[in-house]
C-alpha atoms as a PDB file:
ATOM      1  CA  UNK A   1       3.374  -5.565  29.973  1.00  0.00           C
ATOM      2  CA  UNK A   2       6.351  -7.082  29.611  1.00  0.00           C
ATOM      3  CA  UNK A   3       7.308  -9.865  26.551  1.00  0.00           C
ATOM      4  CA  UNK A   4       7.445 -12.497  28.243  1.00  0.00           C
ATOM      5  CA  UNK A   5       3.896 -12.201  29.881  1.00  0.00           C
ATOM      6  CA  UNK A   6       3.021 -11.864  26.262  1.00  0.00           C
ATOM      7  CA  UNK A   7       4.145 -14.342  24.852  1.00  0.00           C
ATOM      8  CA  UNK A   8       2.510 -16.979  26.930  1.00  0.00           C
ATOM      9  CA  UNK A   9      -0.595 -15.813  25.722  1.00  0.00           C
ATOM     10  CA  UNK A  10      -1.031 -16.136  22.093  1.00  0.00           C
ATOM     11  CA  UNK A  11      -4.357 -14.499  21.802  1.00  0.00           C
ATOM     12  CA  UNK A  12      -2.764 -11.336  23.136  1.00  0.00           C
ATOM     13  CA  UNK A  13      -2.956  -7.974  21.261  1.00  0.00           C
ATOM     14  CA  UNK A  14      -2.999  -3.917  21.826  1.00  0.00           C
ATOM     15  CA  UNK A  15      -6.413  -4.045  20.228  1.00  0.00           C
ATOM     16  CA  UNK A  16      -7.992  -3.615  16.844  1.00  0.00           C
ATOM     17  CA  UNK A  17      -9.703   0.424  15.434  1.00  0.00           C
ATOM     18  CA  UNK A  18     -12.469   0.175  13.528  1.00  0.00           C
ATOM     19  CA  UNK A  19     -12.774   3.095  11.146  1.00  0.00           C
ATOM     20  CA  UNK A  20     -16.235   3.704   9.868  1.00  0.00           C
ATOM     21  CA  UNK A  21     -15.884   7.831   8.345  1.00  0.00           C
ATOM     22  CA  UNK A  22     -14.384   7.980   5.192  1.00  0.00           C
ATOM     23  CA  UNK A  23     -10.574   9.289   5.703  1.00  0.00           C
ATOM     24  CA  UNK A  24     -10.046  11.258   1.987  1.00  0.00           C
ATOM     25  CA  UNK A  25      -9.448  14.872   2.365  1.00  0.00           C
ATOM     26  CA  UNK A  26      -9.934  17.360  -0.487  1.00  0.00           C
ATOM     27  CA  UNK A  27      -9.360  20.887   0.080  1.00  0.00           C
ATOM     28  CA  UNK A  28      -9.281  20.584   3.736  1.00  0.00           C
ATOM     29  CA  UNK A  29     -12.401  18.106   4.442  1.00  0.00           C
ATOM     30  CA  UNK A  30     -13.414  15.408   4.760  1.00  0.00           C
ATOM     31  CA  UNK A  31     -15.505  13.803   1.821  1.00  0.00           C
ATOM     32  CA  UNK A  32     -16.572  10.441   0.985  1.00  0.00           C
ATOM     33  CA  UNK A  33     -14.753   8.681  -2.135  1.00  0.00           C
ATOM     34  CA  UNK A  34     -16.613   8.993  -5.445  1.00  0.00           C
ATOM     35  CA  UNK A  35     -18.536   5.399  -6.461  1.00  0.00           C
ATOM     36  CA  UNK A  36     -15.977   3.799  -9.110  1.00  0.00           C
ATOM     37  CA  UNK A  37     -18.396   4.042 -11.790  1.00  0.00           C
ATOM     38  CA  UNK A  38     -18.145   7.903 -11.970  1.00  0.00           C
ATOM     39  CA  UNK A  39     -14.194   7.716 -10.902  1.00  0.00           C
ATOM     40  CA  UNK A  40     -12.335   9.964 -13.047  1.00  0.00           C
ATOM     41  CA  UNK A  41      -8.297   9.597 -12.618  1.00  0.00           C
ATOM     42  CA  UNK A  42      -7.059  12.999 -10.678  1.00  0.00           C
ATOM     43  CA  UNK A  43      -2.929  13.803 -10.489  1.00  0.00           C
ATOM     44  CA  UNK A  44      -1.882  12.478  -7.061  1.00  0.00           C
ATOM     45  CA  UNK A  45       1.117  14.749  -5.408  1.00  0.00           C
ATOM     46  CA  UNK A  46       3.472  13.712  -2.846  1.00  0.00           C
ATOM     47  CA  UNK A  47       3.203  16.057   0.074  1.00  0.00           C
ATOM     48  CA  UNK A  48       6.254  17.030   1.250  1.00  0.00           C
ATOM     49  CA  UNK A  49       7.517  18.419  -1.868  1.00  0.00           C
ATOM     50  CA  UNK A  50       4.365  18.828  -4.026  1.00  0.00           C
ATOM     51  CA  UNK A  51       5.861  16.895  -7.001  1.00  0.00           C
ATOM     52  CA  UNK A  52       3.700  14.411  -9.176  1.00  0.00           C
ATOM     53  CA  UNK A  53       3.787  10.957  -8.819  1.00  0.00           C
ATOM     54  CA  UNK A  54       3.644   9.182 -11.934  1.00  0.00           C
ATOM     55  CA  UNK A  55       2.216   5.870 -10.983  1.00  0.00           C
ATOM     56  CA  UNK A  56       2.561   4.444 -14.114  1.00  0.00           C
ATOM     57  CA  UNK A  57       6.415   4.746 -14.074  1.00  0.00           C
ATOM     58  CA  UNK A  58       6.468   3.207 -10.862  1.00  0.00           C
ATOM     59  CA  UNK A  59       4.492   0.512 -11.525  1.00  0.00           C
ATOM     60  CA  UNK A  60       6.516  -0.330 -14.702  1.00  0.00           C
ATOM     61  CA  UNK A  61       9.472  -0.190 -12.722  1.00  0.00           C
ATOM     62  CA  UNK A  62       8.332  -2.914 -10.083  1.00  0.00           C
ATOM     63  CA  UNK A  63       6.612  -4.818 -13.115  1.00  0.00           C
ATOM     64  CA  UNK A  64      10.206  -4.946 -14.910  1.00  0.00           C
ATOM     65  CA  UNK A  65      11.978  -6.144 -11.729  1.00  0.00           C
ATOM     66  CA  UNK A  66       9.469  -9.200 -11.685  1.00  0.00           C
ATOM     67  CA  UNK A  67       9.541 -10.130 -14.673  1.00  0.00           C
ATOM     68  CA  UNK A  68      13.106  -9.984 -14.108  1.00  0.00           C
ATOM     69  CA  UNK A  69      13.195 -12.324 -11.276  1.00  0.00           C
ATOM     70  CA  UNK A  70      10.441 -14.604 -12.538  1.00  0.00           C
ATOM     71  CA  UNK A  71      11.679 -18.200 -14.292  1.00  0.00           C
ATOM     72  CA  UNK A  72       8.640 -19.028 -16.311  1.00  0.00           C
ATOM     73  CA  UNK A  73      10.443 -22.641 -17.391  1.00  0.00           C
ATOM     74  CA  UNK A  74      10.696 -23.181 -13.722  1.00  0.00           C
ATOM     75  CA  UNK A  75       7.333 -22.024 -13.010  1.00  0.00           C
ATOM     76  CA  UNK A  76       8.852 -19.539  -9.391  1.00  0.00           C
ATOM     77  CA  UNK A  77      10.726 -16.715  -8.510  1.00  0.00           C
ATOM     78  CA  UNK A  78      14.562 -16.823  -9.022  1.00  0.00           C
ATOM     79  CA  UNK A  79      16.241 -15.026  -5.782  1.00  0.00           C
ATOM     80  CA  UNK A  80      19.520 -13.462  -5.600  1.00  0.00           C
ATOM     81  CA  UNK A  81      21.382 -11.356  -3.063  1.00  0.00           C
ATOM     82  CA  UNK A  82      24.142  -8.303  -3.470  1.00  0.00           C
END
């Protein structure tokens, strides 16, 4: 379908998935994620090189650069470019 014929009709789309089965893996299945009452924080790797990710360092990291960016006396975000 062309753009055009698209974008005369707002309401189009390519369709929507529903995903009802869980889709966490552990040890090459499929299992269903642990209620967050009995959650117990597990070391999450990236998988291409096997290396930890330390989520705490990255979320400091994007915490820092809002606070950064943030004017409190102006009560919004102060925006720059390079």
């Amino acid at each position: 379908m062309s753009q055009s014929v698209l974008d005369s009709m707002p309401g189009a789309s390519t369709g929507t998935v529903v995903i009802t089965d869980p889709l966490n893996f552990w040890g090459g299945k499929r299992v269903t994620p642990r209620p967050e009452s009995n959650a117990k924080a597990e070391p999450v790797f990236e998988p291409s090189t096997g290396k930890y990710i330390q989520t705490t360092s990255v979320f400091n990291a994007s915490h820092n650069v809002l606070k950064s960016w943030y004017n409190p006396k102006a009560g919004k975000l102060r925006l720059t470019s390079n």
